[in-house]
C-alpha atoms as a PDB file:
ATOM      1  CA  UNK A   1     -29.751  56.800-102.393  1.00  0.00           C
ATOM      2  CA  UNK A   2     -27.208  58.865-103.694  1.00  0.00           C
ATOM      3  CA  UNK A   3     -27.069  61.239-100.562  1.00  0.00           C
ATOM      4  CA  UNK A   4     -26.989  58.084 -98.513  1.00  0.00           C
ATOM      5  CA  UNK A   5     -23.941  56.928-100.504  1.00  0.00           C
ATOM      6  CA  UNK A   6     -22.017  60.296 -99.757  1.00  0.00           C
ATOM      7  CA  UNK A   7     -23.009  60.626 -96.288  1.00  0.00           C
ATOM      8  CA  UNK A   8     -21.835  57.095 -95.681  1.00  0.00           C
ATOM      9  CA  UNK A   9     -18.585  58.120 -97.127  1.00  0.00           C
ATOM     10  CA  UNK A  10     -18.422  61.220 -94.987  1.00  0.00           C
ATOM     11  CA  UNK A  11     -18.967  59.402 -92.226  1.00  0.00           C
ATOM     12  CA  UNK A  12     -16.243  56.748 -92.774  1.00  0.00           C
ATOM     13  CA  UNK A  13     -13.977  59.688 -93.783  1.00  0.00           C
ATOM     14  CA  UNK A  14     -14.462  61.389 -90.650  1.00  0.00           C
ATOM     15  CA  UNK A  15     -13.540  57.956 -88.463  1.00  0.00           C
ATOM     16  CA  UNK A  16     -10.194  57.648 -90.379  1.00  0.00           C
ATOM     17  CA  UNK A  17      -9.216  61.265 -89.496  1.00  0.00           C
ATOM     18  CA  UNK A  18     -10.165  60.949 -85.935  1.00  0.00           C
ATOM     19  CA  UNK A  19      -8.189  57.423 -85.764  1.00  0.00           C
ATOM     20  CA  UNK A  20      -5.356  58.825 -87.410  1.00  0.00           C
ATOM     21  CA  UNK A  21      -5.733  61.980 -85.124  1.00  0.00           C
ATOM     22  CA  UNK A  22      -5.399  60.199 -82.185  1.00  0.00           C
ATOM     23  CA  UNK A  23      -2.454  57.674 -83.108  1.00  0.00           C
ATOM     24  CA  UNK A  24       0.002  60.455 -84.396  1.00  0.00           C
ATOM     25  CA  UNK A  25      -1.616  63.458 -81.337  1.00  0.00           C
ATOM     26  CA  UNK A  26       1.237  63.451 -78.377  1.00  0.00           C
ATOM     27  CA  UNK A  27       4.022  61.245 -77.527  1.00  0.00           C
ATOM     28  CA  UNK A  28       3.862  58.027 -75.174  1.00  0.00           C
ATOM     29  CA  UNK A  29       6.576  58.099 -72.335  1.00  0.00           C
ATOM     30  CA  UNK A  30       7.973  54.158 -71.838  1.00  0.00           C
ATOM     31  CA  UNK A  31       9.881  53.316 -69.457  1.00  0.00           C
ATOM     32  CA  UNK A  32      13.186  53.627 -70.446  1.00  0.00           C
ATOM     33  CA  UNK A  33      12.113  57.332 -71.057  1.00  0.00           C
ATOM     34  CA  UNK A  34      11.289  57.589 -67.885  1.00  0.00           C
ATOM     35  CA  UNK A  35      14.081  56.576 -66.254  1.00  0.00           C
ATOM     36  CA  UNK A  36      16.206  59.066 -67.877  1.00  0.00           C
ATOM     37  CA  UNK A  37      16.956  61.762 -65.653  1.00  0.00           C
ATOM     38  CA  UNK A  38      16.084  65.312 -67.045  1.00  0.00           C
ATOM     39  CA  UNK A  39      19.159  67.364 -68.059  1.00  0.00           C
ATOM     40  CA  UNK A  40      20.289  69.990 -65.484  1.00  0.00           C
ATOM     41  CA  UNK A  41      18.770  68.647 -62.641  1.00  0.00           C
ATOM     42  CA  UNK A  42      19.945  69.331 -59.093  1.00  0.00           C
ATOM     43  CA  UNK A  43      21.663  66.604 -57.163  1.00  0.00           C
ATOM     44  CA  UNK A  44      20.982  66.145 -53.487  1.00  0.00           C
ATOM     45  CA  UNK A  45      23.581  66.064 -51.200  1.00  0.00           C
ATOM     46  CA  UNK A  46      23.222  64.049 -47.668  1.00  0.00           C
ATOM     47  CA  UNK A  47      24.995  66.296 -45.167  1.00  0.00           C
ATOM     48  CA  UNK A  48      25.564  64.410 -41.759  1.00  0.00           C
ATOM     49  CA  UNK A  49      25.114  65.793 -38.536  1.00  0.00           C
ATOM     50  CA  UNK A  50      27.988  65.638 -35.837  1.00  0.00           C
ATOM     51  CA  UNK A  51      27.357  63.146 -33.553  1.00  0.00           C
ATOM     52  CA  UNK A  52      26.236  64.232 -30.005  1.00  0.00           C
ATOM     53  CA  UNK A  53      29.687  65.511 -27.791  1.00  0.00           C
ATOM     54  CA  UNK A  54      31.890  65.731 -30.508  1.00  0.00           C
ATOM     55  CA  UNK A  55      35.227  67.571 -30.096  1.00  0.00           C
ATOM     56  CA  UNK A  56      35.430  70.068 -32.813  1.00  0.00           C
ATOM     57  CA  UNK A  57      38.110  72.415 -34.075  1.00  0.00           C
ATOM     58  CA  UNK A  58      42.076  72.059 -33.762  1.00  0.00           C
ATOM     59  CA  UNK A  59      42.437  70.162 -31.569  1.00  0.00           C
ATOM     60  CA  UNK A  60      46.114  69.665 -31.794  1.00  0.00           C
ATOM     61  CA  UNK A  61      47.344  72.919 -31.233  1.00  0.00           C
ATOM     62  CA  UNK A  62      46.744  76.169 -29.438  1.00  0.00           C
ATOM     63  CA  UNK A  63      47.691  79.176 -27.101  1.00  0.00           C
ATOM     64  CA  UNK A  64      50.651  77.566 -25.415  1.00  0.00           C
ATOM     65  CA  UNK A  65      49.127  74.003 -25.392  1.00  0.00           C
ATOM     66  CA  UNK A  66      50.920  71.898 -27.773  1.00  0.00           C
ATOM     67  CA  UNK A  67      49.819  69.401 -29.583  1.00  0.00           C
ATOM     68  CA  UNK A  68      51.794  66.637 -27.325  1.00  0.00           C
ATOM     69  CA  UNK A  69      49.628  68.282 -24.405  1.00  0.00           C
ATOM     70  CA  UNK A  70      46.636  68.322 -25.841  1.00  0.00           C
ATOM     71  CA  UNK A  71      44.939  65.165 -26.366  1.00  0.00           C
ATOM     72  CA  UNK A  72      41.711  65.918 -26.523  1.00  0.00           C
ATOM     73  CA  UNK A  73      40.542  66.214 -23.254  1.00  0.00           C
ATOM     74  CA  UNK A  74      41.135  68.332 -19.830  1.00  0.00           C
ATOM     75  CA  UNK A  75      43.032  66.499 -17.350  1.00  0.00           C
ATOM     76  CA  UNK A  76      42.168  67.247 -13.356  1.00  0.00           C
ATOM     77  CA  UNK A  77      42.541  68.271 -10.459  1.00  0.00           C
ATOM     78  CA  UNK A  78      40.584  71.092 -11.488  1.00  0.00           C
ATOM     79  CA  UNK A  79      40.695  74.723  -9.934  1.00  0.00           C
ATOM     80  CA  UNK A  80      37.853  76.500 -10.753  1.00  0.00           C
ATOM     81  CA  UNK A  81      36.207  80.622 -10.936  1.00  0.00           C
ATOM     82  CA  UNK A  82      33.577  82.225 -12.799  1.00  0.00           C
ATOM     83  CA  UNK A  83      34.124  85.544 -14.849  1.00  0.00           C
ATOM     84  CA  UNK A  84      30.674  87.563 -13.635  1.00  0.00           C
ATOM     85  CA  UNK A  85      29.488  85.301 -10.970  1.00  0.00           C
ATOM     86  CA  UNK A  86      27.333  83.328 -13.030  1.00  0.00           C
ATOM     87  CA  UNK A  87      26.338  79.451 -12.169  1.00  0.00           C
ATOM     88  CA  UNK A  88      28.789  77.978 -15.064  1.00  0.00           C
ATOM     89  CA  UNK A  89      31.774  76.962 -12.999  1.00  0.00           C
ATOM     90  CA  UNK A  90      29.214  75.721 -10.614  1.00  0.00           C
ATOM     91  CA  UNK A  91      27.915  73.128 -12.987  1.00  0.00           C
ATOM     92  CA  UNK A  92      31.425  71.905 -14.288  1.00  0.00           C
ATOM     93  CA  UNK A  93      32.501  71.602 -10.587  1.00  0.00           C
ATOM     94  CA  UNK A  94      29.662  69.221 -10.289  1.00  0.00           C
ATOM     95  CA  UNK A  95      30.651  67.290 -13.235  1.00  0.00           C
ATOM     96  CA  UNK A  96      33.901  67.056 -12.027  1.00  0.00           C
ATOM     97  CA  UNK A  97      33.088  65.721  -9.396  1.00  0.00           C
ATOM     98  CA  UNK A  98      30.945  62.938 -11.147  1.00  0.00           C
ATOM     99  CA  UNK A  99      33.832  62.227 -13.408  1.00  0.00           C
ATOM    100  CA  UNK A 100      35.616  61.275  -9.368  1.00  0.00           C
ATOM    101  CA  UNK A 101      38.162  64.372 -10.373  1.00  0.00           C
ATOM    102  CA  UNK A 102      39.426  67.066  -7.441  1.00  0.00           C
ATOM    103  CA  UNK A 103      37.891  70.003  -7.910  1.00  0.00           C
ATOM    104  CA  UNK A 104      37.724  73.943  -6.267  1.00  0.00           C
ATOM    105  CA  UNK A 105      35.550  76.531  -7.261  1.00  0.00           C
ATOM    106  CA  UNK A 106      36.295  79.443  -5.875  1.00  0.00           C
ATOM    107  CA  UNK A 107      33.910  82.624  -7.016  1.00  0.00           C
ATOM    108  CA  UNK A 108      36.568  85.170  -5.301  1.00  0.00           C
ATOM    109  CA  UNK A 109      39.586  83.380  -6.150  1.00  0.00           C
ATOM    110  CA  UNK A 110      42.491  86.203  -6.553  1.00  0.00           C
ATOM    111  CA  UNK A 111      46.234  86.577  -7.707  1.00  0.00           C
ATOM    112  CA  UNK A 112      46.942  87.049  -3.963  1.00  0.00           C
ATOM    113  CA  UNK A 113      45.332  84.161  -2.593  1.00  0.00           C
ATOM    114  CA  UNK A 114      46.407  82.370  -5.108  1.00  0.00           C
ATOM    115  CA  UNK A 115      47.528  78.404  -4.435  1.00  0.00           C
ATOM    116  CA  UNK A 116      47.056  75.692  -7.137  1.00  0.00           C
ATOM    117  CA  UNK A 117      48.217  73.378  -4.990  1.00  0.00           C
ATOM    118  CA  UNK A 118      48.533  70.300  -7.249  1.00  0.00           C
ATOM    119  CA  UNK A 119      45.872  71.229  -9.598  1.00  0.00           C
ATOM    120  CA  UNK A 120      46.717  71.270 -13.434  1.00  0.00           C
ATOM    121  CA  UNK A 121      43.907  73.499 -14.886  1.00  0.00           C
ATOM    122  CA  UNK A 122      42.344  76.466 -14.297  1.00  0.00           C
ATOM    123  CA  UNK A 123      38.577  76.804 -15.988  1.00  0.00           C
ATOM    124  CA  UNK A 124      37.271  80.448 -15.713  1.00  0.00           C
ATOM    125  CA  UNK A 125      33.483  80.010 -16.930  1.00  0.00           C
ATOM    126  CA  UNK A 126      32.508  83.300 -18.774  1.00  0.00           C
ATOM    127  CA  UNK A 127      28.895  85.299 -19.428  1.00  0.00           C
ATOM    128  CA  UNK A 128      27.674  86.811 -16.202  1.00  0.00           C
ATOM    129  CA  UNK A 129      25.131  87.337 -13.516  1.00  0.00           C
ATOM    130  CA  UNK A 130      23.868  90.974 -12.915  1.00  0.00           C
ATOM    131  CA  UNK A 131      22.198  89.613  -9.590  1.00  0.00           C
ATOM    132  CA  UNK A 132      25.638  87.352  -8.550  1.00  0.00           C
ATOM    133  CA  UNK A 133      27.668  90.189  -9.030  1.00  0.00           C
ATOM    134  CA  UNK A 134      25.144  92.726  -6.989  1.00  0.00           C
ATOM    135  CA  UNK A 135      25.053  90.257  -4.144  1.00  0.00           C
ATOM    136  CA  UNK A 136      29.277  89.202  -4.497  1.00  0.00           C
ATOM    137  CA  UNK A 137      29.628  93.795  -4.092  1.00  0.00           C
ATOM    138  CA  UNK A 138      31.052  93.192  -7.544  1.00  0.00           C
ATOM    139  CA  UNK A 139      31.076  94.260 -11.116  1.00  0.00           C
ATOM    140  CA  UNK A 140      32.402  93.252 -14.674  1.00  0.00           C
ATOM    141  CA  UNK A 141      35.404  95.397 -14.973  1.00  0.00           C
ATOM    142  CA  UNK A 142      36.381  93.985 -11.015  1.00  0.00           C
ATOM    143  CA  UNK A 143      35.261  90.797 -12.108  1.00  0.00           C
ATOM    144  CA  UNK A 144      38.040  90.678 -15.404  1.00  0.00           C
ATOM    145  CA  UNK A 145      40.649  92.636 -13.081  1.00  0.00           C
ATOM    146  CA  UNK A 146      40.202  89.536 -10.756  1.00  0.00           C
ATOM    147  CA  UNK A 147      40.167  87.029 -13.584  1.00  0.00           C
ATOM    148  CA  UNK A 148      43.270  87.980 -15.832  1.00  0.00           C
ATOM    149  CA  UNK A 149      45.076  88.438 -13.129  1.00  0.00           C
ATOM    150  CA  UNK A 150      44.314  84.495 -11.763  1.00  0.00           C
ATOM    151  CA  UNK A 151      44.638  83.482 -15.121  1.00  0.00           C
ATOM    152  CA  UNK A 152      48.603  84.937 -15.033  1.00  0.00           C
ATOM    153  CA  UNK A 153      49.201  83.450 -11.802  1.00  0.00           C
ATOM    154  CA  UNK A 154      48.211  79.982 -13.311  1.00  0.00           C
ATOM    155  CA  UNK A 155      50.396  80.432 -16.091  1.00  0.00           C
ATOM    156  CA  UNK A 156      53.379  81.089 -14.016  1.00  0.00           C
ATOM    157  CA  UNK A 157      52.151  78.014 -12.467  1.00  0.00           C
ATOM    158  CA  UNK A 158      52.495  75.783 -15.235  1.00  0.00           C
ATOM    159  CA  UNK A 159      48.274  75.182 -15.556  1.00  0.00           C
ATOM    160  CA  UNK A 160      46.455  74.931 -18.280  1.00  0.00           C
ATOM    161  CA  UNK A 161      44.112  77.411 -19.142  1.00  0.00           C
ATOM    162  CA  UNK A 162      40.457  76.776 -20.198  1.00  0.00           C
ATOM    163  CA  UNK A 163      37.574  79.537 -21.262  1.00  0.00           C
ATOM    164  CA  UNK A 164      34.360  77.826 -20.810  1.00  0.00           C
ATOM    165  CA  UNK A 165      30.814  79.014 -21.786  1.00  0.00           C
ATOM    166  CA  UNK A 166      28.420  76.080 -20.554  1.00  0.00           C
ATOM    167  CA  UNK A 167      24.738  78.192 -19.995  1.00  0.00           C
ATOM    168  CA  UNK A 168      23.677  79.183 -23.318  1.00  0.00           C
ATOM    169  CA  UNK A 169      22.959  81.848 -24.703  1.00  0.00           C
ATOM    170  CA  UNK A 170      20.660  83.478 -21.915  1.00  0.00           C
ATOM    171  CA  UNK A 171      24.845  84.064 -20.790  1.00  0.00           C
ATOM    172  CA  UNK A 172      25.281  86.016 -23.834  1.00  0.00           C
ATOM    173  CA  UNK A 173      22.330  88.902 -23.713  1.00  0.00           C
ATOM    174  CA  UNK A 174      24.208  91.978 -23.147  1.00  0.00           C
ATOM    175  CA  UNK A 175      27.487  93.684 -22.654  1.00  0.00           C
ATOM    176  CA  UNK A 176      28.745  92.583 -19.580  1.00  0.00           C
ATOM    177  CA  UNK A 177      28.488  89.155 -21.175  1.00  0.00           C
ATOM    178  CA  UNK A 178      30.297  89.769 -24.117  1.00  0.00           C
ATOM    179  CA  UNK A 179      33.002  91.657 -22.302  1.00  0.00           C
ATOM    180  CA  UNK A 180      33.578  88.392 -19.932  1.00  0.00           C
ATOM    181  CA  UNK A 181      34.691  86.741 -23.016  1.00  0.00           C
ATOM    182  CA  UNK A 182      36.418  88.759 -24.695  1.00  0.00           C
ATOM    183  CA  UNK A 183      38.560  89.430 -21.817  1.00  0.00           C
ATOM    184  CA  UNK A 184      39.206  85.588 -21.052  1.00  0.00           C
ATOM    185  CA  UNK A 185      39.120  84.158 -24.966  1.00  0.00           C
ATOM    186  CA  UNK A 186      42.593  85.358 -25.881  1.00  0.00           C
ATOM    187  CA  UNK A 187      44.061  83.998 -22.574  1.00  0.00           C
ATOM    188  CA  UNK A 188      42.869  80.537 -22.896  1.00  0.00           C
ATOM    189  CA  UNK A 189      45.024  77.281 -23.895  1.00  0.00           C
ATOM    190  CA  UNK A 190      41.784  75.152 -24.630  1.00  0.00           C
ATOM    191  CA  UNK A 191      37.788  76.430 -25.320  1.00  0.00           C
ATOM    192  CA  UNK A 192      34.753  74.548 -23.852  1.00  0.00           C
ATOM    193  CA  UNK A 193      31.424  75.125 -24.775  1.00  0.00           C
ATOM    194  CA  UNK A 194      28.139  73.925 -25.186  1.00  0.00           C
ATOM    195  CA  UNK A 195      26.430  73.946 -28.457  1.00  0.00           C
ATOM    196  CA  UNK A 196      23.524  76.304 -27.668  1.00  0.00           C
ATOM    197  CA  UNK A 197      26.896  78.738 -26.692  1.00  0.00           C
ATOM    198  CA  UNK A 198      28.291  78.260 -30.188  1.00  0.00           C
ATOM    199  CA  UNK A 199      24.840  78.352 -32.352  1.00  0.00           C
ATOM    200  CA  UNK A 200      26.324  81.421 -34.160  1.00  0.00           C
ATOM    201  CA  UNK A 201      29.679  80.208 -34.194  1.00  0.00           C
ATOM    202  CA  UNK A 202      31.256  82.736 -31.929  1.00  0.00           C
ATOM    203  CA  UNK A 203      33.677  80.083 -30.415  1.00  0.00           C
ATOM    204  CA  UNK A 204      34.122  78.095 -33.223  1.00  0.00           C
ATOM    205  CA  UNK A 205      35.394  80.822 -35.447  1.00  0.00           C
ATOM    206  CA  UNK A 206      37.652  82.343 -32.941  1.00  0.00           C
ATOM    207  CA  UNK A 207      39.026  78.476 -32.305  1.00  0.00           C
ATOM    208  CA  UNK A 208      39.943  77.954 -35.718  1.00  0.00           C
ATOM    209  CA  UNK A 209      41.129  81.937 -36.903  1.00  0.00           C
ATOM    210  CA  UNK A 210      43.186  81.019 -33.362  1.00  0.00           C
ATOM    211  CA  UNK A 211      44.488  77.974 -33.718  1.00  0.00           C
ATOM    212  CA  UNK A 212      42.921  76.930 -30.595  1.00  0.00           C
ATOM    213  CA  UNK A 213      41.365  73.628 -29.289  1.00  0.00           C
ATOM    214  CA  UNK A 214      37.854  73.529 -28.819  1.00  0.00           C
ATOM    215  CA  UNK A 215      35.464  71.069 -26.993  1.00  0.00           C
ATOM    216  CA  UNK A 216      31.864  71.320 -27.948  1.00  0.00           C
ATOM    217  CA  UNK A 217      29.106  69.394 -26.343  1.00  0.00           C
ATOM    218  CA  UNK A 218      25.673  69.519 -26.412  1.00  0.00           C
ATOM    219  CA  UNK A 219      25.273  69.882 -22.427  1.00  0.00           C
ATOM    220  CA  UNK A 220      27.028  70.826 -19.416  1.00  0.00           C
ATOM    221  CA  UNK A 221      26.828  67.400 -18.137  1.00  0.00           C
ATOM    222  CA  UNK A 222      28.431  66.310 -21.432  1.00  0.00           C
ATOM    223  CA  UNK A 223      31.606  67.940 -20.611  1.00  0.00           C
ATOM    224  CA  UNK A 224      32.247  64.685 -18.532  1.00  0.00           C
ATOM    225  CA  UNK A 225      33.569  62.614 -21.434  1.00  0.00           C
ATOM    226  CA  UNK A 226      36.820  65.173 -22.204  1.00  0.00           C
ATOM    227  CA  UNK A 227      37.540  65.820 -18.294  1.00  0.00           C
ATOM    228  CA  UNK A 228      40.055  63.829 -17.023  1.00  0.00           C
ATOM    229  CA  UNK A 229      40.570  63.001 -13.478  1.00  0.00           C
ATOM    230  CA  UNK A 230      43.930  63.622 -13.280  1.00  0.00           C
END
């Protein structure tokens, strides 16, 4: 009876501990606890994306175009060349001519045929064409020769002058490409590109270290909203 007793007793013992065990074991999180945000954490920040044909850059000031000049856009009738015989000015020709703006493009336009007529810019389209130039007799060092010297005559003219890069960067593989514009980049008033042009920032960079106007859009046929007919 006795060991009965004392076992009892054990037995109750052992409960308490266990109950007592499990009250005081941990700590319960309420609400208010959570809700508090941990110390040091790392706040997000929303970054927003540029919308879709957005001019970027200075676009007040630049090369010789002022920012009374400048507004934002390129005003027409357009006169128009490549740099390497590549498709570029071919495509901006087109969209000129959707925006109902006068437009030449001339692949073999030269200082000595040179006639703007009433035109008001001059786009040279840069990154080449090994097979344009083969079939045009031509090569990169005629091809700048040819360019900077059109670009000069359309200064004396009065014109403005635009570097464009509209194809991407399949117009920026090798050095024939990159030496079409760096030959044209320093002579240019206002920069056009397209996005896929500018993913490393080439343009962009130069633009602002420049003090140039840029237009960036995310296509060729974009380039529509900052031409100007006239």
């Amino acid at each position: 009876m006795k060991n009965s007793k004392k076992l009892l007793a054990s037995l109750l013992a052992f409960g308490m501990i266990l109950s007592l065990a499990a009250c005081g074991g941990g700590g319960t999180t309420t609400p208010e606890d959570e809700s508090k945000a941990p110390e040091n954490s790392t706040a997000v920040t929303e970054t927003k994306e540029p919308a879709d044909n957005e001019t970027t850059g200075n676009e007040t000031t630049g090369g010789e175009t002022t920012s009374a000049e400048f507004d934002g856009k390129i005003h027409g009738p357009f006169l128009m060349t490549t740099c390497g015989q590549s498709t570029g000015s071919v495509m901006l020709h087109m969209v000129a001519g959707q925006i109902g703006a006068t437009s030449t493009d001339d692949h073999e336009l030269s200082a000595d045929t040179f006639d703007p007529g009433d035109a008001k810019t001059l786009i040279v389209t840069t990154g080449t064409s090994g097979k344009g130039m083969g079939a045009a007799g031509t090569d990169i060092n005629d091809e700048i020769e040819r360019c900077t010297a059109v670009i000069e005559a359309a200064k004396e003219a009065g014109m403005t002058i635009v570097c464009a890069h509209v194809e991407g960067m399949s117009r920026r593989t090798d050095a024939n490409d990159q030496a079409s514009i760096d030959a044209i980049l320093p002579l240019a008033d206002v920069i056009m590109v397209v996005e896929e042009s500018d993913s490393d920032g080439l343009f962009s960079d130069y633009a602002a270290e420049n003090n140039i106007p840029i237009i960036i859009s995310k296509d060729a046929l974009g380039m529509g909203d900052y031409m100007a007919a006239e």
